[in-house]
Protein backbone atom coordinates (compact mmCIF):
# COMPACT_ATOMS: atom_id res chain seq x y z
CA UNK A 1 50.67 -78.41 15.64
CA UNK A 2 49.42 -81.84 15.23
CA UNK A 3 46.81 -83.34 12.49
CA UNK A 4 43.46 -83.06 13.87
CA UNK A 5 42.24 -86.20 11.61
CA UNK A 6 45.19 -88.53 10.64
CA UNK A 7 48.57 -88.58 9.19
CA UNK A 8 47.46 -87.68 6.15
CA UNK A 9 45.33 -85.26 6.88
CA UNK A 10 45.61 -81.17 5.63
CA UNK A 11 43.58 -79.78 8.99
CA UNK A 12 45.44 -79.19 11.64
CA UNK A 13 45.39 -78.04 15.45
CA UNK A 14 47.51 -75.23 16.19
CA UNK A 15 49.53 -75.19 19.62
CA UNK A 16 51.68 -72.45 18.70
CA UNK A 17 50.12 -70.38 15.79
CA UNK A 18 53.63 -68.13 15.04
CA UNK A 19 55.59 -71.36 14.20
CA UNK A 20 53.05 -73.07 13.12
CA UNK A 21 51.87 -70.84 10.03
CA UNK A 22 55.93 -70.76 9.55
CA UNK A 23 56.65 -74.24 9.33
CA UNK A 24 53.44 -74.60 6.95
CA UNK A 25 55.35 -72.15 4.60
CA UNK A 26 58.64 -73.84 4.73
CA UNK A 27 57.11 -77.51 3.63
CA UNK A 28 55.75 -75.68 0.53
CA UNK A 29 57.89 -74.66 -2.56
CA UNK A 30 57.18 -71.31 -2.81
CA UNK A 31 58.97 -67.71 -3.62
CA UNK A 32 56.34 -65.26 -2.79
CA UNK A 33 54.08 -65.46 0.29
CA UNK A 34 51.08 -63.27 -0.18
CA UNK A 35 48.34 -62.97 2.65
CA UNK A 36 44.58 -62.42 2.01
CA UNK A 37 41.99 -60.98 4.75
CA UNK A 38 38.83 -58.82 4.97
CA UNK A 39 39.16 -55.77 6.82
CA UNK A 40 37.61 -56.80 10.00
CA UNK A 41 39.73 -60.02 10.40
CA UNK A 42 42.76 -58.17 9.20
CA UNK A 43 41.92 -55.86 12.33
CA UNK A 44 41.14 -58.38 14.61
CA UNK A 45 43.17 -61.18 13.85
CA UNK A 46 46.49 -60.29 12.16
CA UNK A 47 48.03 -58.62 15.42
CA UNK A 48 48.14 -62.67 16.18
CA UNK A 49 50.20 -63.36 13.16
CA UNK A 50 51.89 -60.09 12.34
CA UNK A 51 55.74 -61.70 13.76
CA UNK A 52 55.34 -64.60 11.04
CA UNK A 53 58.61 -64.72 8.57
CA UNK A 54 57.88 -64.19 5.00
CA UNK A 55 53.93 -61.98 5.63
CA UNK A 56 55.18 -58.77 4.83
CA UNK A 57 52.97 -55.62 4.00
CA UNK A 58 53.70 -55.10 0.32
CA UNK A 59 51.98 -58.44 -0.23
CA UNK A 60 48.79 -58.53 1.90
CA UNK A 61 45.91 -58.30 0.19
CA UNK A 62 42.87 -56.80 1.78
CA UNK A 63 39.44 -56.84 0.95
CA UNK A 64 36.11 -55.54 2.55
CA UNK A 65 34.48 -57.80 4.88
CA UNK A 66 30.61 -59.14 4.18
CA UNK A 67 29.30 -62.19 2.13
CA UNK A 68 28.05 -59.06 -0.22
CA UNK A 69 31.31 -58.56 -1.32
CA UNK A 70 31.67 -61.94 -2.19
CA UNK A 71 31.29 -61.39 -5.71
CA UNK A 72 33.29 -60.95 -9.55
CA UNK A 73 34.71 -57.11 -8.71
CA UNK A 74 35.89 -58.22 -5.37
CA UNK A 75 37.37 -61.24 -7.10
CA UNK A 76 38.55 -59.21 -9.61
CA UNK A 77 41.02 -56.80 -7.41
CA UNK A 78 42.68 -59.72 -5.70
CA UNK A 79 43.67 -61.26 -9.31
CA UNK A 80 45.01 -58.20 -9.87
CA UNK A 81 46.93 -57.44 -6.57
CA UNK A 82 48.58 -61.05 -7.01
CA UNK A 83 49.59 -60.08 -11.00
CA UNK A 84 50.85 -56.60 -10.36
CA UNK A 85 52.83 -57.79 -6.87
CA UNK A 86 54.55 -60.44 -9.26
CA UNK A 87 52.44 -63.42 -8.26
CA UNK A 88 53.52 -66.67 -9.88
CA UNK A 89 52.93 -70.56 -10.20
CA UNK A 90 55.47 -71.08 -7.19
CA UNK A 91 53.98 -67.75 -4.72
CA UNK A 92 51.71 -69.02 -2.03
CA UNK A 93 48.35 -67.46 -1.17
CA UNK A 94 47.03 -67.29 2.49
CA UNK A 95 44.08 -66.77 4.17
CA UNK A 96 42.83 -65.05 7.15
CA UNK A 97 39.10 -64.64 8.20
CA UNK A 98 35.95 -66.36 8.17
CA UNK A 99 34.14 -68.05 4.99
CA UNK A 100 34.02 -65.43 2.58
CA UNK A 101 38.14 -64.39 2.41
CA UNK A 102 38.13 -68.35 2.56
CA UNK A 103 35.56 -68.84 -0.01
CA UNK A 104 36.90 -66.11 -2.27
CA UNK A 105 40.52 -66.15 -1.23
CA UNK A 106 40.55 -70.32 -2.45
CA UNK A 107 39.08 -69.79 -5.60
CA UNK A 108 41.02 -66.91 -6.53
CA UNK A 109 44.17 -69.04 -5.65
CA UNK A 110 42.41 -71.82 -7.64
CA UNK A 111 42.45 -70.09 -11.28
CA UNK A 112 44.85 -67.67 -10.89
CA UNK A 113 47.75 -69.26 -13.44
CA UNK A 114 46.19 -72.35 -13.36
CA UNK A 115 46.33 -72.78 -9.94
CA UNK A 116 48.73 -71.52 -6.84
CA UNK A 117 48.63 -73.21 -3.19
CA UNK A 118 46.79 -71.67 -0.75
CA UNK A 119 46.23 -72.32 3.65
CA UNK A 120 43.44 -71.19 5.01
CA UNK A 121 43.61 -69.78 8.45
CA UNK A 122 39.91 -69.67 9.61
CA UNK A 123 39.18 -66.93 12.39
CA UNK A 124 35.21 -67.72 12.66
CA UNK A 125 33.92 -70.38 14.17
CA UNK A 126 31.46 -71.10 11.08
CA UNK A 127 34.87 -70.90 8.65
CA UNK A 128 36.80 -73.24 11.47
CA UNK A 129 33.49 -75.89 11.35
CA UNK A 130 32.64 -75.53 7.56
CA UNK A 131 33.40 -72.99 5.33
CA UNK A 132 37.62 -73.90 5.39
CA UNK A 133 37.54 -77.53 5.01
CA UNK A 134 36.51 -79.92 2.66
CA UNK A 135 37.84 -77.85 -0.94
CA UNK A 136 34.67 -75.81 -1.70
CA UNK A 137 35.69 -72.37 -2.78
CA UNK A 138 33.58 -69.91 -4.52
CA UNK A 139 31.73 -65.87 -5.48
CA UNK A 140 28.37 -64.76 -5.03
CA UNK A 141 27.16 -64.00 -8.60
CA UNK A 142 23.94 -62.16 -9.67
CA UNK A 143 22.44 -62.21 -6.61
CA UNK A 144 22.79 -66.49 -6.30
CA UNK A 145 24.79 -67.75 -3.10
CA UNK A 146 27.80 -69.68 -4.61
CA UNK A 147 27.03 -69.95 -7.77
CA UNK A 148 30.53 -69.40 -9.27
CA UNK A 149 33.60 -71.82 -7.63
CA UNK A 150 35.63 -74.74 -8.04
CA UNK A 151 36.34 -77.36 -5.92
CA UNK A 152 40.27 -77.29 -4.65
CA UNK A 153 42.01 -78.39 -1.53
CA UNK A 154 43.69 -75.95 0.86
CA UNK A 155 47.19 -77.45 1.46
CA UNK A 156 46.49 -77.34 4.86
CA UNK A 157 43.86 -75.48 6.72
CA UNK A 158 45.27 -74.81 10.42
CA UNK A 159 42.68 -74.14 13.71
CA UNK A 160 43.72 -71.54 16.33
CA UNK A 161 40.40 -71.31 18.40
CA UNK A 162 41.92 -68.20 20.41
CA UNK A 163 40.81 -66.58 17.21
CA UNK A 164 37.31 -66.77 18.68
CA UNK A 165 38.24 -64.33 21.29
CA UNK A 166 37.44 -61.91 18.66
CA UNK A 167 34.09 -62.92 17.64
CA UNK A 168 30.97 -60.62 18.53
CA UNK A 169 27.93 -63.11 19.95
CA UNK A 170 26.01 -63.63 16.60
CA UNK A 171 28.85 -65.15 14.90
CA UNK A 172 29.59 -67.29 17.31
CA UNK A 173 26.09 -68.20 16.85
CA UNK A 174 25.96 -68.81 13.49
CA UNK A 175 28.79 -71.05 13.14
CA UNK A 176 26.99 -73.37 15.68
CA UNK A 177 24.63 -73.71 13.23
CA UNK A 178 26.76 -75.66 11.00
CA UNK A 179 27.70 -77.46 14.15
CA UNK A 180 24.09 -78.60 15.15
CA UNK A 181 23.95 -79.23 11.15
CA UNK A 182 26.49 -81.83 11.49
CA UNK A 183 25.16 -83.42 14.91
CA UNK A 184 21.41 -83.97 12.88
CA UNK A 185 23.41 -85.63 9.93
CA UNK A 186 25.61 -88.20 12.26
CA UNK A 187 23.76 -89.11 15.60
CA UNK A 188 21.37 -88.44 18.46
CA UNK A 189 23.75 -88.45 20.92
CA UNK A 190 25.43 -85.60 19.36
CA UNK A 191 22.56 -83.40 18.92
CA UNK A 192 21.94 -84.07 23.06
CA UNK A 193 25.58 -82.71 23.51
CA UNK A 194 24.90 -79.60 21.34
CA UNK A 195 21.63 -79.00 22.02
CA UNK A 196 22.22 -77.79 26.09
CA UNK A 197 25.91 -75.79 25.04
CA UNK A 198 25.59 -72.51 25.98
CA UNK A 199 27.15 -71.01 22.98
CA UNK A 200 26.10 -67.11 23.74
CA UNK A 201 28.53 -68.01 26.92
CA UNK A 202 30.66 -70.77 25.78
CA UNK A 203 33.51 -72.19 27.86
CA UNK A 204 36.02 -72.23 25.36
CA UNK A 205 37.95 -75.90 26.28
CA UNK A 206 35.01 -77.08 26.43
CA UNK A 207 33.84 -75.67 22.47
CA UNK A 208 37.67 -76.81 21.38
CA UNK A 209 36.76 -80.26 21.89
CA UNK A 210 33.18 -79.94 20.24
CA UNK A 211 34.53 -78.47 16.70
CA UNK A 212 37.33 -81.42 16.82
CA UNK A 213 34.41 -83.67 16.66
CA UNK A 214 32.62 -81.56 14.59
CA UNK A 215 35.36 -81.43 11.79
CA UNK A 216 36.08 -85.00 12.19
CA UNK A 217 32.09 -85.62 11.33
CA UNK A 218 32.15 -83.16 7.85
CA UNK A 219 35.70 -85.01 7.12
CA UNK A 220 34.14 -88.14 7.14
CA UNK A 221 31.73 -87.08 4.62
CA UNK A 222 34.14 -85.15 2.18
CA UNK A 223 36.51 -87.81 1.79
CA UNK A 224 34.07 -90.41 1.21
CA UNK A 225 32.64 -88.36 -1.99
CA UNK A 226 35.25 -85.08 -2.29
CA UNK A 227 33.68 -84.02 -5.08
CA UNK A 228 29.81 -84.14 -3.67
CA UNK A 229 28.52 -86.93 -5.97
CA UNK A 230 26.38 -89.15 -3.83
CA UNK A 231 27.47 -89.06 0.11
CA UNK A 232 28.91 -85.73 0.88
CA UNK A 233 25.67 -83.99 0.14
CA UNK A 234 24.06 -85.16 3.77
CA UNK A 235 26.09 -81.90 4.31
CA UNK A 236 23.66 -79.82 2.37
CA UNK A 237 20.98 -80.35 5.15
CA UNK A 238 19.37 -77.10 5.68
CA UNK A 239 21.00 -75.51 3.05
CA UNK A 240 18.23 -75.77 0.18
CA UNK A 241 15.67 -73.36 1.95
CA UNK A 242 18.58 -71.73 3.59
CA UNK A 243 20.66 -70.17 0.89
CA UNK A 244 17.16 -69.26 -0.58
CA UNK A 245 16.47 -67.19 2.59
CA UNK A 246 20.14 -65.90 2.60
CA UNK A 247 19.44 -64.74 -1.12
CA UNK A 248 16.11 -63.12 -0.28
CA UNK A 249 18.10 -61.64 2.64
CA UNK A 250 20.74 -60.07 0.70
CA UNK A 251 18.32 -59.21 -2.44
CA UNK A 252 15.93 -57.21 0.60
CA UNK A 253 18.84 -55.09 2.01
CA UNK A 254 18.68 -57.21 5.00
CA UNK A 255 21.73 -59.65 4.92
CA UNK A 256 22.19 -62.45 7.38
CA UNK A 257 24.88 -64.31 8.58
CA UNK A 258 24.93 -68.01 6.79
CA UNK A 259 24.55 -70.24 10.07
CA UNK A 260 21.24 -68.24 10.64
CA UNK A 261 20.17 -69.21 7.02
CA UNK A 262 20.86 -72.40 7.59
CA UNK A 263 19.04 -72.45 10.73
CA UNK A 264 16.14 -71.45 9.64
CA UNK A 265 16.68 -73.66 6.24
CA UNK A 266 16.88 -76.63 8.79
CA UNK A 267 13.11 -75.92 10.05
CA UNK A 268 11.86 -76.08 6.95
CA UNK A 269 13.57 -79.41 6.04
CA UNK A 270 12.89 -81.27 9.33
CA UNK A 271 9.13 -80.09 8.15
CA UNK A 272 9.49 -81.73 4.69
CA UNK A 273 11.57 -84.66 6.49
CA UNK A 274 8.31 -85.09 8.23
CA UNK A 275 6.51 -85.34 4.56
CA UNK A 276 8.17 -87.02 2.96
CA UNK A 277 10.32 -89.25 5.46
CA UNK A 278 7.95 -89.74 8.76
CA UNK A 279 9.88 -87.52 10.66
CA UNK A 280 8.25 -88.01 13.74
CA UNK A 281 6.17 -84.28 14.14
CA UNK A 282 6.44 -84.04 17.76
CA UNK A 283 10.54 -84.04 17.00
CA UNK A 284 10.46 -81.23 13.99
CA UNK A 285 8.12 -79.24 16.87
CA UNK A 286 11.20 -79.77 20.01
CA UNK A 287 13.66 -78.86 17.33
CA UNK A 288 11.76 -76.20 15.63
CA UNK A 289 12.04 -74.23 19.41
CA UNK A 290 15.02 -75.24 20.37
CA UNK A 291 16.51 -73.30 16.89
CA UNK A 292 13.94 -70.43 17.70
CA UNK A 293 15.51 -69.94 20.77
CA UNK A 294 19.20 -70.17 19.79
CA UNK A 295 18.74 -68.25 16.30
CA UNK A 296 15.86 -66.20 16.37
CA UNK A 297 12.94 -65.81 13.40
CA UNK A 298 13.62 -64.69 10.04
CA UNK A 299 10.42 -62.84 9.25
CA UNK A 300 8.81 -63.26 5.85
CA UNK A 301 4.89 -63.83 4.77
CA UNK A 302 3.43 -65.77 1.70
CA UNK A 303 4.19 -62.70 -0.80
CA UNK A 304 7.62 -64.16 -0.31
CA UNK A 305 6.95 -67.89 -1.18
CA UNK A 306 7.17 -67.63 -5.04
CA UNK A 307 10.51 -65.68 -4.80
CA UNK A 308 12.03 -67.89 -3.07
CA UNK A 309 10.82 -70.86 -4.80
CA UNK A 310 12.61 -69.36 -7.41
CA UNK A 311 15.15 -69.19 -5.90
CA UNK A 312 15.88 -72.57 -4.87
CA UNK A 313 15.38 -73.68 -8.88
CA UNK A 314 19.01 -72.27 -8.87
CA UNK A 315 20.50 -74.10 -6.07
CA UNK A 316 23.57 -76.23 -7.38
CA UNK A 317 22.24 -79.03 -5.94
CA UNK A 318 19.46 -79.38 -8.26
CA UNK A 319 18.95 -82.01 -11.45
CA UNK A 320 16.99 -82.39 -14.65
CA UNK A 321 14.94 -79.47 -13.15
CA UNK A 322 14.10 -80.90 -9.96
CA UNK A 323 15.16 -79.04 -6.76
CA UNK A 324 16.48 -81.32 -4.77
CA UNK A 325 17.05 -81.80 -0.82
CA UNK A 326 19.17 -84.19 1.54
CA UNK A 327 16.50 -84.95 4.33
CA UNK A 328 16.15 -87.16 7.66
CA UNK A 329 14.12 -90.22 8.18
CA UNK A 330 15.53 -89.58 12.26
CA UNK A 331 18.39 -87.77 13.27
CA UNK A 332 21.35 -89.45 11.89
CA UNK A 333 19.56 -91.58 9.04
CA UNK A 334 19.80 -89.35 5.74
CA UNK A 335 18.18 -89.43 2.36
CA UNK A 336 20.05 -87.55 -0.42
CA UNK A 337 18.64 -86.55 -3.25
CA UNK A 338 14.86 -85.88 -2.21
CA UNK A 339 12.26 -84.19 -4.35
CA UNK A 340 9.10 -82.41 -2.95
CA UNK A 341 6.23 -80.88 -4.90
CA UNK A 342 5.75 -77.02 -5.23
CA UNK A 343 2.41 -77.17 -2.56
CA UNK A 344 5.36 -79.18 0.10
CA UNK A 345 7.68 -76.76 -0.12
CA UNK A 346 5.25 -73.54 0.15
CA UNK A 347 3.68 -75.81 3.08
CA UNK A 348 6.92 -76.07 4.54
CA UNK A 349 7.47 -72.24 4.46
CA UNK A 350 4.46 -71.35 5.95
CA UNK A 351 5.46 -73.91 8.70
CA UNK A 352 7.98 -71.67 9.56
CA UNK A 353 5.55 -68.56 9.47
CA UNK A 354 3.35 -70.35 11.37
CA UNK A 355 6.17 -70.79 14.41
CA UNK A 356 6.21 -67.28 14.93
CA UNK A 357 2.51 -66.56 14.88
CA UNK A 358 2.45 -69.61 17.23
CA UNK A 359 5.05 -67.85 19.93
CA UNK A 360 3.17 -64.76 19.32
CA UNK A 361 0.01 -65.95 20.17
């Protein structure tokens, strides 16, 4: 195991994940070690882990899997599981599985007694990029993505990409998302290296060495501005329109995996970039295909604009009433903090419509 960013740093490269995890536990003060995971990572994952000293049955908590069950009830039962199994200030949570046991498992460390440690183990490629690093933690409430959380550190988050042996195709998908995310926010060159990876197919050295880079470019970000007050939100690119879409999505009986979302989030904002920014157009169109291709098309018409105009006036991003967006004057030159008028944002959804009919055609 060796620190993926620096010395100091809480993200770590695993090179033997049984010793590892167990010398993680030892350089924390703890008395109980309790284990968190959904029931598909538990399935698929813990066979990995299940020789590690001090994870034992009685005190592994499992939840179902799906961002829908991100929410208060879920919440709810893992508070309780760590009370009644005798949970206290010194007992140490961990997590196993992709962004929502992450999301849900950090946040429930986060309050429960004020506060207990917590390592996240990330399984998913999107948790290993994103979701597990940087101290965001979180539930799904009334039907808003995030909109409950805290920020709080994992004391250490550790990377075992053999995990992704386990992944079905669309998740590795959708964690590239987040990937591609971070190439638009940092450099040209880096969206030329993504933007050819066969990630339906991926050679698996090769993808080690791409989400190194890929967490050293979000790391940058989060420890310039941890607590997302000016810098960090570049991160947010995409997200705006996305976690409207992943709301709709969710709200329609249709749920989608978050690096989709964001996907099809980052259309839209390359559109607006284009607006507001001079985005060059013939860019947002090469882009535009190049996600079509990788992602698919999330369908929805204009008798979906005003709902989900609404809801982006609840993204957490927003202020004094404005919604606002982190947008591109060219790949790797951001703008935080942009504003666009109601008739640009419905223009940049039917954009997106407008993609589809186009490929149609």
């Amino acid at each position: 195991m060796f620190p993926l960013l620096s010395k100091e740093s809480n993200v770590f490269i695993s090179e033997d994940l049984v010793k590892d995890i167990e010398h993680l536990i030892g350089s924390l003060s703890h008395e109980k070690v309790f284990l968190l995971s959904d029931e598909t990572a538990y399935k698929l994952c813990f066979p990995k882990i299940k020789n590690v000293g001090g994870i034992s049955p009685e005190r592994t908590i499992i939840i179902p899997a799906g961002d829908d069950n991100k929410d208060l009830e879920t919440l709810a039962k893992v508070w309780h599981l760590l009370s009644h199994g005798g949970a206290d200030r010194k007992s140490l949570l961990i997590t196993l599985g992709g962004g929502m046991p992450c999301d849900l498992g950090g946040f429930a460390a986060s309050t429960f007694k004020r506060g207990i440690p917590f390592i996240n183990i990330p399984t998913t490629l999107l948790a290993q990029v994103d979701a597990s690093i940087g101290g965001k933690t979180g539930i799904n409430f009334e039907g808003f993505k995030n909109e409950v959380g805290v920020f709080s550190q994992a004391s250490a988050v550790l990377i075992e990409t053999s995990f992704l042996d386990t992944l079905d195709t669309a998740n590795l998908v959708s964690g590239f998302a987040e990937m591609i995310k971070h190439a638009f926010i940092h450099s040209l060159d880096r969206w030329n290296e993504l933007k050819d990876f066969n990630i339906r197919n991926p050679n698996l050295s090769e993808l080690k060495e791409l989400i190194s880079d890929s967490i050293r470019i979000k790391d940058h970000f989060v420890e310039s501005d941890p607590l997302e007050n000016h810098i960090r939100k570049a991160l947010n690119f995409g997200h705006t329109f996305g976690h409207a879409f992943e709301s709709l999505a969710m709200y329609e009986k249709r749920p989608m995996l978050h690096g989709y979302a964001v996907a099809f989030g980052m259309i839209c904002e390359l559109y607006l970039s284009h607006i507001r920014l001079g985005f060059p157009m013939t860019t947002v169109m090469q882009i535009s295909n190049t996600l079509e291709n990788i992602f698919g098309h999330f369908n929805f018409d204009q008798s979906h604009f005003d709902k989900l105009y609404q809801l982006m006036t609840h993204d957490k991003k927003n202020e004094d009433n404005q919604i606002n967006f982190t947008l591109l004057e060219e790949i790797g030159k951001i703008q935080i903090n942009c504003q666009a008028s109601k008739k640009e944002i419905y223009d940049a959804l039917q954009f997106y419509c407008n993609i589809d009919s186009e490929a149609k055609a």
